[in-house]
PDB file of N, CA and C in Angstrom:
ATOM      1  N   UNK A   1       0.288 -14.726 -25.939  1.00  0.00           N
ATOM      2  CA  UNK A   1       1.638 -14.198 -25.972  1.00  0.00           C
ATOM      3  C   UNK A   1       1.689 -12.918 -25.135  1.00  0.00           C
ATOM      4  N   UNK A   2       2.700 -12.971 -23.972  1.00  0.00           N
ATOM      5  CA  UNK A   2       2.554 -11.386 -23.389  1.00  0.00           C
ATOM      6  C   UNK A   2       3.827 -10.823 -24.318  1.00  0.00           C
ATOM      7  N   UNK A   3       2.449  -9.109 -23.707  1.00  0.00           N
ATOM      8  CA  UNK A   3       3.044  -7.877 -24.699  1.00  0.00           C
ATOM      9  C   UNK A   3       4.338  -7.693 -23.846  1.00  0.00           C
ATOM     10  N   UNK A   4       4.998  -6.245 -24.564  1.00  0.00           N
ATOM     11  CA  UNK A   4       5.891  -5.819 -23.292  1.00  0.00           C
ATOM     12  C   UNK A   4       5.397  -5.384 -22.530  1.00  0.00           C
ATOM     13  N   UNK A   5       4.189  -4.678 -21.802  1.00  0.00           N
ATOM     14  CA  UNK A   5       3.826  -3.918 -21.090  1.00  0.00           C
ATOM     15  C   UNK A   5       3.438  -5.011 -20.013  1.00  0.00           C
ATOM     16  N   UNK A   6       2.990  -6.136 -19.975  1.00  0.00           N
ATOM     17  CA  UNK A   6       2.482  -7.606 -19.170  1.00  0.00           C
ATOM     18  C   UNK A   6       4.029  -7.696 -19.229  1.00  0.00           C
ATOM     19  N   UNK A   7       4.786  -8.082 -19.413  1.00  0.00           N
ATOM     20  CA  UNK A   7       6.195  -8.708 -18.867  1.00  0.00           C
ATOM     21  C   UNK A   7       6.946  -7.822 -17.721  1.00  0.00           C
ATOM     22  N   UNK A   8       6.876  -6.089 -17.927  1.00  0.00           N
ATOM     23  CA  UNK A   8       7.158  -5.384 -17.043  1.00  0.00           C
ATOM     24  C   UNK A   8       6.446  -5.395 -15.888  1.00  0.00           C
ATOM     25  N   UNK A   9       5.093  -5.547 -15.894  1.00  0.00           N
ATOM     26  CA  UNK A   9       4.245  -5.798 -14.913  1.00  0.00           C
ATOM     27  C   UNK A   9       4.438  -6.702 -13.944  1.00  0.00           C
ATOM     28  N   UNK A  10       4.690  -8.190 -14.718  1.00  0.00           N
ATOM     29  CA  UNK A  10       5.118  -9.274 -14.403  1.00  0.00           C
ATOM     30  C   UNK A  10       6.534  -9.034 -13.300  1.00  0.00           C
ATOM     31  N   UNK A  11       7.638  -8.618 -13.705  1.00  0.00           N
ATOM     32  CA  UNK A  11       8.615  -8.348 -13.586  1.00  0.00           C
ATOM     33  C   UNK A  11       8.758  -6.974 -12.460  1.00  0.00           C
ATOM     34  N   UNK A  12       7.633  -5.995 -12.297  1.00  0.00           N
ATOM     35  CA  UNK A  12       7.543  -5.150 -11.150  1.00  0.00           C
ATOM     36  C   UNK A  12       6.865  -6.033  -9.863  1.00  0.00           C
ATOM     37  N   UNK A  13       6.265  -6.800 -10.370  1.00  0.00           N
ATOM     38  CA  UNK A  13       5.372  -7.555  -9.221  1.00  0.00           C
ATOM     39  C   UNK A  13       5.966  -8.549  -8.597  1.00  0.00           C
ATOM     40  N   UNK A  14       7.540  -8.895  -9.503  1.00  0.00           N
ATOM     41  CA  UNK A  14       8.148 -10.160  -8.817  1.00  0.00           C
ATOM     42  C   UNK A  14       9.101  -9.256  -7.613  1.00  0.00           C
ATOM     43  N   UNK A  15       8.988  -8.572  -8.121  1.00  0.00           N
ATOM     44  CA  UNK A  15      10.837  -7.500  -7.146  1.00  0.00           C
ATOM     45  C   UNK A  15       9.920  -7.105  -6.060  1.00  0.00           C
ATOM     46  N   UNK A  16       8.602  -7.110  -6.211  1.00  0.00           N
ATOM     47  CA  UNK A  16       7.745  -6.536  -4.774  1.00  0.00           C
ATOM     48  C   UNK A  16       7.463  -7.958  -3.937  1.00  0.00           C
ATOM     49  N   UNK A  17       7.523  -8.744  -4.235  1.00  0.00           N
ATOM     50  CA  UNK A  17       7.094 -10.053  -3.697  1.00  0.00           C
ATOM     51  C   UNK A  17       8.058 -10.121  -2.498  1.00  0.00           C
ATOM     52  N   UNK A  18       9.052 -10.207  -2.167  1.00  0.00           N
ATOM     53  CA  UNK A  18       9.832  -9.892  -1.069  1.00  0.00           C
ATOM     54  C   UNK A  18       9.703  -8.954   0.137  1.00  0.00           C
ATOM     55  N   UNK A  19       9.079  -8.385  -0.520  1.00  0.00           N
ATOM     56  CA  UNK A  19       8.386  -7.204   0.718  1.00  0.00           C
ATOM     57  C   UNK A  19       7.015  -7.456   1.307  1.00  0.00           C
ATOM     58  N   UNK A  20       6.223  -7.996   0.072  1.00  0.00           N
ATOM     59  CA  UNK A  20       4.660  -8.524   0.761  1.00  0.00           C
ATOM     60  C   UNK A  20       4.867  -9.117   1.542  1.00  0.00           C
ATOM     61  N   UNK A  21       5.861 -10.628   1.095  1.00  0.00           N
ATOM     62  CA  UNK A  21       5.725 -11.228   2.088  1.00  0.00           C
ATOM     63  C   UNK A  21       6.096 -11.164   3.686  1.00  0.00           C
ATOM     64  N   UNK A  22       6.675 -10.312   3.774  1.00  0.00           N
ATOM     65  CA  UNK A  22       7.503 -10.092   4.973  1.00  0.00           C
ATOM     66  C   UNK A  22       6.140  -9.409   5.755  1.00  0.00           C
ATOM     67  N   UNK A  23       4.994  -8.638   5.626  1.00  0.00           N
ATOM     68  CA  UNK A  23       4.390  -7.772   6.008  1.00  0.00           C
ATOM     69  C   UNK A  23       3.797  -8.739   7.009  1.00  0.00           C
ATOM     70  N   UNK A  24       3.158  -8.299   8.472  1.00  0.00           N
ATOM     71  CA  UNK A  24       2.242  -9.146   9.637  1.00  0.00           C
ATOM     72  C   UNK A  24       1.195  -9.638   8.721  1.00  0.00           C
ATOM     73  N   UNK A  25       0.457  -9.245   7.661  1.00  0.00           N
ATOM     74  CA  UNK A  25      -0.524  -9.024   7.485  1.00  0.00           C
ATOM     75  C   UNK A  25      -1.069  -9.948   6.275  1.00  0.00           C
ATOM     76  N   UNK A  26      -1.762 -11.026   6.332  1.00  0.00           N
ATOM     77  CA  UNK A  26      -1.661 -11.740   4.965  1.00  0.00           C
ATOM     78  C   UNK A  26      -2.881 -11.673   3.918  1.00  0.00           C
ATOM     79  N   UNK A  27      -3.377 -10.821   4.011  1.00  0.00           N
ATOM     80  CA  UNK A  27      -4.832 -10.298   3.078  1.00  0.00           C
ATOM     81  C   UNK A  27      -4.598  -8.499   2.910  1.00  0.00           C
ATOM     82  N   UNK A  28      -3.899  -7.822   2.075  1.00  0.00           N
ATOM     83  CA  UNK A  28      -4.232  -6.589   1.678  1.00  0.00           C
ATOM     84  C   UNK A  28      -4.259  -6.042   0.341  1.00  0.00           C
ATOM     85  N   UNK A  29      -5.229  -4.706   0.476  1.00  0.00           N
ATOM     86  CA  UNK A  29      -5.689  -4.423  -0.950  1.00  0.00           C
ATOM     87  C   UNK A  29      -4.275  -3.088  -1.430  1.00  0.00           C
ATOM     88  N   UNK A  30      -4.312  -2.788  -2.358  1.00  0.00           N
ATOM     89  CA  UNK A  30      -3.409  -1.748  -2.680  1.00  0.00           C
ATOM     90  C   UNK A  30      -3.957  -1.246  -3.603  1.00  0.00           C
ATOM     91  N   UNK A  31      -4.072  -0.091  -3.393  1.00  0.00           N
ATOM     92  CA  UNK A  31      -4.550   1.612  -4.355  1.00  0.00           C
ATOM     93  C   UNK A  31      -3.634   2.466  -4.511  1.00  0.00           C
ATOM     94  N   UNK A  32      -3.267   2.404  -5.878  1.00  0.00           N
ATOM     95  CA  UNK A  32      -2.643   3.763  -5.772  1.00  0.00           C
ATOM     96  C   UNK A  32      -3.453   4.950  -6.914  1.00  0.00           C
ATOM     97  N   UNK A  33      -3.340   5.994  -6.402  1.00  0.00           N
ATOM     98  CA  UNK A  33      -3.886   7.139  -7.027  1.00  0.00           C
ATOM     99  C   UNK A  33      -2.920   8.248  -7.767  1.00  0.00           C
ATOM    100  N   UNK A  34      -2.519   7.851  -8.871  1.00  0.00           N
ATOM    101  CA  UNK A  34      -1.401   8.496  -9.711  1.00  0.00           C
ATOM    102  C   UNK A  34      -1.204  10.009  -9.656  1.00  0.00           C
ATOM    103  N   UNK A  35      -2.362  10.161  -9.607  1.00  0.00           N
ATOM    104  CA  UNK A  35      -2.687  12.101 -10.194  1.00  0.00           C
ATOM    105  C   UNK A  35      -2.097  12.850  -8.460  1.00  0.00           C
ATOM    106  N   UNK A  36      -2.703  12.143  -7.623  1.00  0.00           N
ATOM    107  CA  UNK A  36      -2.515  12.179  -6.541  1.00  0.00           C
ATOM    108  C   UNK A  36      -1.187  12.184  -5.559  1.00  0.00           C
ATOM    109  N   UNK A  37      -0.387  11.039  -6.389  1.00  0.00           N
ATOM    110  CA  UNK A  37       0.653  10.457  -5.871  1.00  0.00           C
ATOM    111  C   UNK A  37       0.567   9.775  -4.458  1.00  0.00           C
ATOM    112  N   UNK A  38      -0.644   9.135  -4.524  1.00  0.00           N
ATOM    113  CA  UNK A  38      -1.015   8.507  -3.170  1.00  0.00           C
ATOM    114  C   UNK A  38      -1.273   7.229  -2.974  1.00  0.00           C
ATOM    115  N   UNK A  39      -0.476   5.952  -1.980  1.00  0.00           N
ATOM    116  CA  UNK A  39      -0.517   4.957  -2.111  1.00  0.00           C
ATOM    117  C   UNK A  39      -1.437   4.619  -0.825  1.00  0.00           C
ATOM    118  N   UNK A  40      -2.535   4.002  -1.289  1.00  0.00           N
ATOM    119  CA  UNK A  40      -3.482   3.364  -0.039  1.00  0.00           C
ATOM    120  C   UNK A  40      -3.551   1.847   0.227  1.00  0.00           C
ATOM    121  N   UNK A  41      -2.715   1.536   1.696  1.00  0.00           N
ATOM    122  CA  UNK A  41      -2.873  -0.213   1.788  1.00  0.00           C
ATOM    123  C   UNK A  41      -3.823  -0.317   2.915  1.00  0.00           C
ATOM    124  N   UNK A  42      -4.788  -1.253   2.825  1.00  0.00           N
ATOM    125  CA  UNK A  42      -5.865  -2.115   3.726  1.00  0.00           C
ATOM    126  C   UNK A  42      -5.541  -3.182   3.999  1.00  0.00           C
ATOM    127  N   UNK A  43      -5.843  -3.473   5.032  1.00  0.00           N
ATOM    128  CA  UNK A  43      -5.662  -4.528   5.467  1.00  0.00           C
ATOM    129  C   UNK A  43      -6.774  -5.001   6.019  1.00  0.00           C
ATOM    130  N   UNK A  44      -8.062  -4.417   5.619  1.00  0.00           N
ATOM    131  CA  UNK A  44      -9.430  -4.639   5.884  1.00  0.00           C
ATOM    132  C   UNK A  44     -10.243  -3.822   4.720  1.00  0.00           C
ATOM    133  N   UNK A  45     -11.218  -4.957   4.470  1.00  0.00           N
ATOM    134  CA  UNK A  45     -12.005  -4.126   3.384  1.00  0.00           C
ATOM    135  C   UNK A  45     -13.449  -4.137   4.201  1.00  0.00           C
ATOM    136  N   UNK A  46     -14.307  -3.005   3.848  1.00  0.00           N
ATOM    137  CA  UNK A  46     -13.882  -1.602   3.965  1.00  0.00           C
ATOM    138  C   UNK A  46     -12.937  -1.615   5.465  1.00  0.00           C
ATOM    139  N   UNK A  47     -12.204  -0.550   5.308  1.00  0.00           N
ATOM    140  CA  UNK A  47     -11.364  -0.314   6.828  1.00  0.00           C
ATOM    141  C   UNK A  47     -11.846   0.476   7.919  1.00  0.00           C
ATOM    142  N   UNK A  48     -12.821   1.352   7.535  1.00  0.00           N
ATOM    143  CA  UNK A  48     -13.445   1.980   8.471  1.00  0.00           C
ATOM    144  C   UNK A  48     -12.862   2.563   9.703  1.00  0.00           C
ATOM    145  N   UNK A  49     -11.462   2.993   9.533  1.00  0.00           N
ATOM    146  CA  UNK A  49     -10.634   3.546  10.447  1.00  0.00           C
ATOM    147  C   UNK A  49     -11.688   4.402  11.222  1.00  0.00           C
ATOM    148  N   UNK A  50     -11.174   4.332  12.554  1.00  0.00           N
ATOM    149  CA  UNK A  50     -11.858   5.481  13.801  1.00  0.00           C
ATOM    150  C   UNK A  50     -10.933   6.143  14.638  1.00  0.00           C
ATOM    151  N   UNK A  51      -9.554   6.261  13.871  1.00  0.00           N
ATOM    152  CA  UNK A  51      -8.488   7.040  14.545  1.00  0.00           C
ATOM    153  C   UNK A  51      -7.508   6.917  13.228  1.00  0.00           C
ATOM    154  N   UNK A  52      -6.353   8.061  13.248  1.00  0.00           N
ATOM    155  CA  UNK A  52      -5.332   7.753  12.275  1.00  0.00           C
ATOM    156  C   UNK A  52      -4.437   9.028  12.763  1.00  0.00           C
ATOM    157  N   UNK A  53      -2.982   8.361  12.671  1.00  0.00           N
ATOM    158  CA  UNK A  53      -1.992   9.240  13.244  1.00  0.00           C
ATOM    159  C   UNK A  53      -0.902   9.289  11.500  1.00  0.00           C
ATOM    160  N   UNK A  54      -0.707  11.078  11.743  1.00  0.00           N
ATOM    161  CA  UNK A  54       0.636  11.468  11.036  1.00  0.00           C
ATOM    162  C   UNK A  54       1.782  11.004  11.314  1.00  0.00           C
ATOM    163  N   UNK A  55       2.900  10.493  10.274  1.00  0.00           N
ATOM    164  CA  UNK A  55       4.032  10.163  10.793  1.00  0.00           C
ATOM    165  C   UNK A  55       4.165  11.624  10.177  1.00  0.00           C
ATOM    166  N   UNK A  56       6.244  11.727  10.883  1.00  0.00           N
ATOM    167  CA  UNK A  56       6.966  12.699  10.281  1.00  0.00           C
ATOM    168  C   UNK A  56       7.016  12.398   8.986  1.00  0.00           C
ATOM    169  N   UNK A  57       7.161  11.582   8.526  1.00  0.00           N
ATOM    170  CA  UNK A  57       7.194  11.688   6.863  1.00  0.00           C
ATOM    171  C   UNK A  57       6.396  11.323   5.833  1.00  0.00           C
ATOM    172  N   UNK A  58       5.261  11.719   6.015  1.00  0.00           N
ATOM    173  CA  UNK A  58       4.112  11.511   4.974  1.00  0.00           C
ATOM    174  C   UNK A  58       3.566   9.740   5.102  1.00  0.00           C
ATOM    175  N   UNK A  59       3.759   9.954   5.902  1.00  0.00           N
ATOM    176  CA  UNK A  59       2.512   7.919   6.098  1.00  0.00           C
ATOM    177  C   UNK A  59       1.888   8.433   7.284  1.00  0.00           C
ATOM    178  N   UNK A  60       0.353   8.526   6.764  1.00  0.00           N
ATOM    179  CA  UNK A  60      -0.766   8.034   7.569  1.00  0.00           C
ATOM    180  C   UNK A  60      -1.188   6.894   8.101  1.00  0.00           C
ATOM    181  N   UNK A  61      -1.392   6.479   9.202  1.00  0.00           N
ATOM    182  CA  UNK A  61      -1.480   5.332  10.001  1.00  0.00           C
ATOM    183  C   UNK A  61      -3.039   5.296   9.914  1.00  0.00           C
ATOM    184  N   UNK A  62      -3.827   4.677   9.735  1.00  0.00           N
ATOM    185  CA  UNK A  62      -5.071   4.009   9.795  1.00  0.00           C
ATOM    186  C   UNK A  62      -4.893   2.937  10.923  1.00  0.00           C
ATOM    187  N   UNK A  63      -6.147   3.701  12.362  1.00  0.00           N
ATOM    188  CA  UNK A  63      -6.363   2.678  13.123  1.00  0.00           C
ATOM    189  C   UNK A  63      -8.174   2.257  13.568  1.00  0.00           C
ATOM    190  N   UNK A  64      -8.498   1.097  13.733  1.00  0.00           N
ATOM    191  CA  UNK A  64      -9.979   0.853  14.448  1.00  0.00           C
ATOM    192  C   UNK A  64      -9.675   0.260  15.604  1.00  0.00           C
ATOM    193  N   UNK A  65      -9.899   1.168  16.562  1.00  0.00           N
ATOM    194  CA  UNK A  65      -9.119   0.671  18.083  1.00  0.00           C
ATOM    195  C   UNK A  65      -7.869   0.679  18.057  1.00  0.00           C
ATOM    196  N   UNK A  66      -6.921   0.014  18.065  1.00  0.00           N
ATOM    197  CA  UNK A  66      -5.697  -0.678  18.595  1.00  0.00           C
ATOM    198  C   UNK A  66      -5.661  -0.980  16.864  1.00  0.00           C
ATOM    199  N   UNK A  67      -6.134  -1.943  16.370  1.00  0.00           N
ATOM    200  CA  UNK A  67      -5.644  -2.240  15.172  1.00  0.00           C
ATOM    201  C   UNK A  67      -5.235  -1.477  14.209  1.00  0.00           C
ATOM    202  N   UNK A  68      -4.208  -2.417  13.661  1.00  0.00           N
ATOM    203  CA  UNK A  68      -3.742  -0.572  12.251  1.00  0.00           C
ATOM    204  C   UNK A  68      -4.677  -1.726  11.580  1.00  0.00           C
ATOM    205  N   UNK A  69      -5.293  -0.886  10.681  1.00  0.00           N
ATOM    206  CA  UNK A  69      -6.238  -1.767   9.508  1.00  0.00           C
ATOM    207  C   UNK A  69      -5.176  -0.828   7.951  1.00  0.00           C
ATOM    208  N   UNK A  70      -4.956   0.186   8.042  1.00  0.00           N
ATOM    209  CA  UNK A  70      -4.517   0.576   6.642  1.00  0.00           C
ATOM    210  C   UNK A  70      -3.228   1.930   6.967  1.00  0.00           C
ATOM    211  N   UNK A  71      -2.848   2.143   5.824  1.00  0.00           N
ATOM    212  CA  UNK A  71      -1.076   2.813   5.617  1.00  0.00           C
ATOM    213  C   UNK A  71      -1.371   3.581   4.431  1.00  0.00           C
ATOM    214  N   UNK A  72      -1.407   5.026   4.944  1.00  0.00           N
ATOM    215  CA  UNK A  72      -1.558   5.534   3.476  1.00  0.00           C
ATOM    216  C   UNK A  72      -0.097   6.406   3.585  1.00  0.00           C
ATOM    217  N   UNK A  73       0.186   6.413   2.248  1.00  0.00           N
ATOM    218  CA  UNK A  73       1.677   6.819   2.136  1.00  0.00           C
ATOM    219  C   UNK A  73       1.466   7.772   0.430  1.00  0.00           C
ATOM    220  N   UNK A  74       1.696   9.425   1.839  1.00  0.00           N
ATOM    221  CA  UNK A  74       1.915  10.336   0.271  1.00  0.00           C
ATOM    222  C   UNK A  74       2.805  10.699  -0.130  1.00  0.00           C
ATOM    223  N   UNK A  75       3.029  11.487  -1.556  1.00  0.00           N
ATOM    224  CA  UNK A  75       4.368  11.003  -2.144  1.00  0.00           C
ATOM    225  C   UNK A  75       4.832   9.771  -2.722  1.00  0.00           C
ATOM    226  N   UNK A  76       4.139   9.091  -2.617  1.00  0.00           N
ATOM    227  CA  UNK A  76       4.649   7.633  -3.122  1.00  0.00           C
ATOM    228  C   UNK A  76       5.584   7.087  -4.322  1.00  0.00           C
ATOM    229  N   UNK A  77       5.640   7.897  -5.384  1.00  0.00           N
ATOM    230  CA  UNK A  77       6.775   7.404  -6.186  1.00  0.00           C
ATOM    231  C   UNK A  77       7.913   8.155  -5.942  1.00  0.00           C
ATOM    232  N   UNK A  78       8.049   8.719  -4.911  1.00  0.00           N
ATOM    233  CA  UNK A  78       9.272   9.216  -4.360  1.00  0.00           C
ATOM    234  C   UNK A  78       9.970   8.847  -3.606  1.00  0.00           C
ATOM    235  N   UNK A  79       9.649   7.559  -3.157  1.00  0.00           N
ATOM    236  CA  UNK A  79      10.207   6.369  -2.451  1.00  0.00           C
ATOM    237  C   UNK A  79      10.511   5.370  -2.607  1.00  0.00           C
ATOM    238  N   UNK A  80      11.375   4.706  -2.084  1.00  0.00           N
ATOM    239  CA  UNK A  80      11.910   3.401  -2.968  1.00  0.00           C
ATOM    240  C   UNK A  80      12.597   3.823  -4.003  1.00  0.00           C
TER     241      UNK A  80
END
């Protein structure tokens, strides 16, 4: 039997499903770090970035060469 806390879960993960799918990218991991307020996406495990550019608004670009491998985005529950 799910609790309430599994149905909200359930129910946050369906309203995001629209957005995964849309992404280039069809294998990524997602971290987020609460204390932090920091959301980390890969798109390679490990990612081993060897370059990474600041946007103006708090997303870090993770690149290895040319490839973006990961998106870190601070601030994160302040968005959306």
């Amino acid at each position: 039997m799910a609790t309430a806390a599994v149905e909200e879960t359930v129910s946050e993960a369906i309203k995001a499903i629209s957005h995964i799918i849309k992404m280039p990218e069809t294998k990524m991991w997602i971290d987020y770090d609460k204390e932090a307020d920091v959301l980390y996406i890969s798109f390679k495990r490990p990612q081993r970035a060897t370059d990474s550019e600041m946007l103006k608004d708090g997303i870090l670009l993770r690149y290895k060469g040319n490839e973006l491998v990961g998106i870190t985005v601070l601030e994160a529950s302040k968005r959306g």
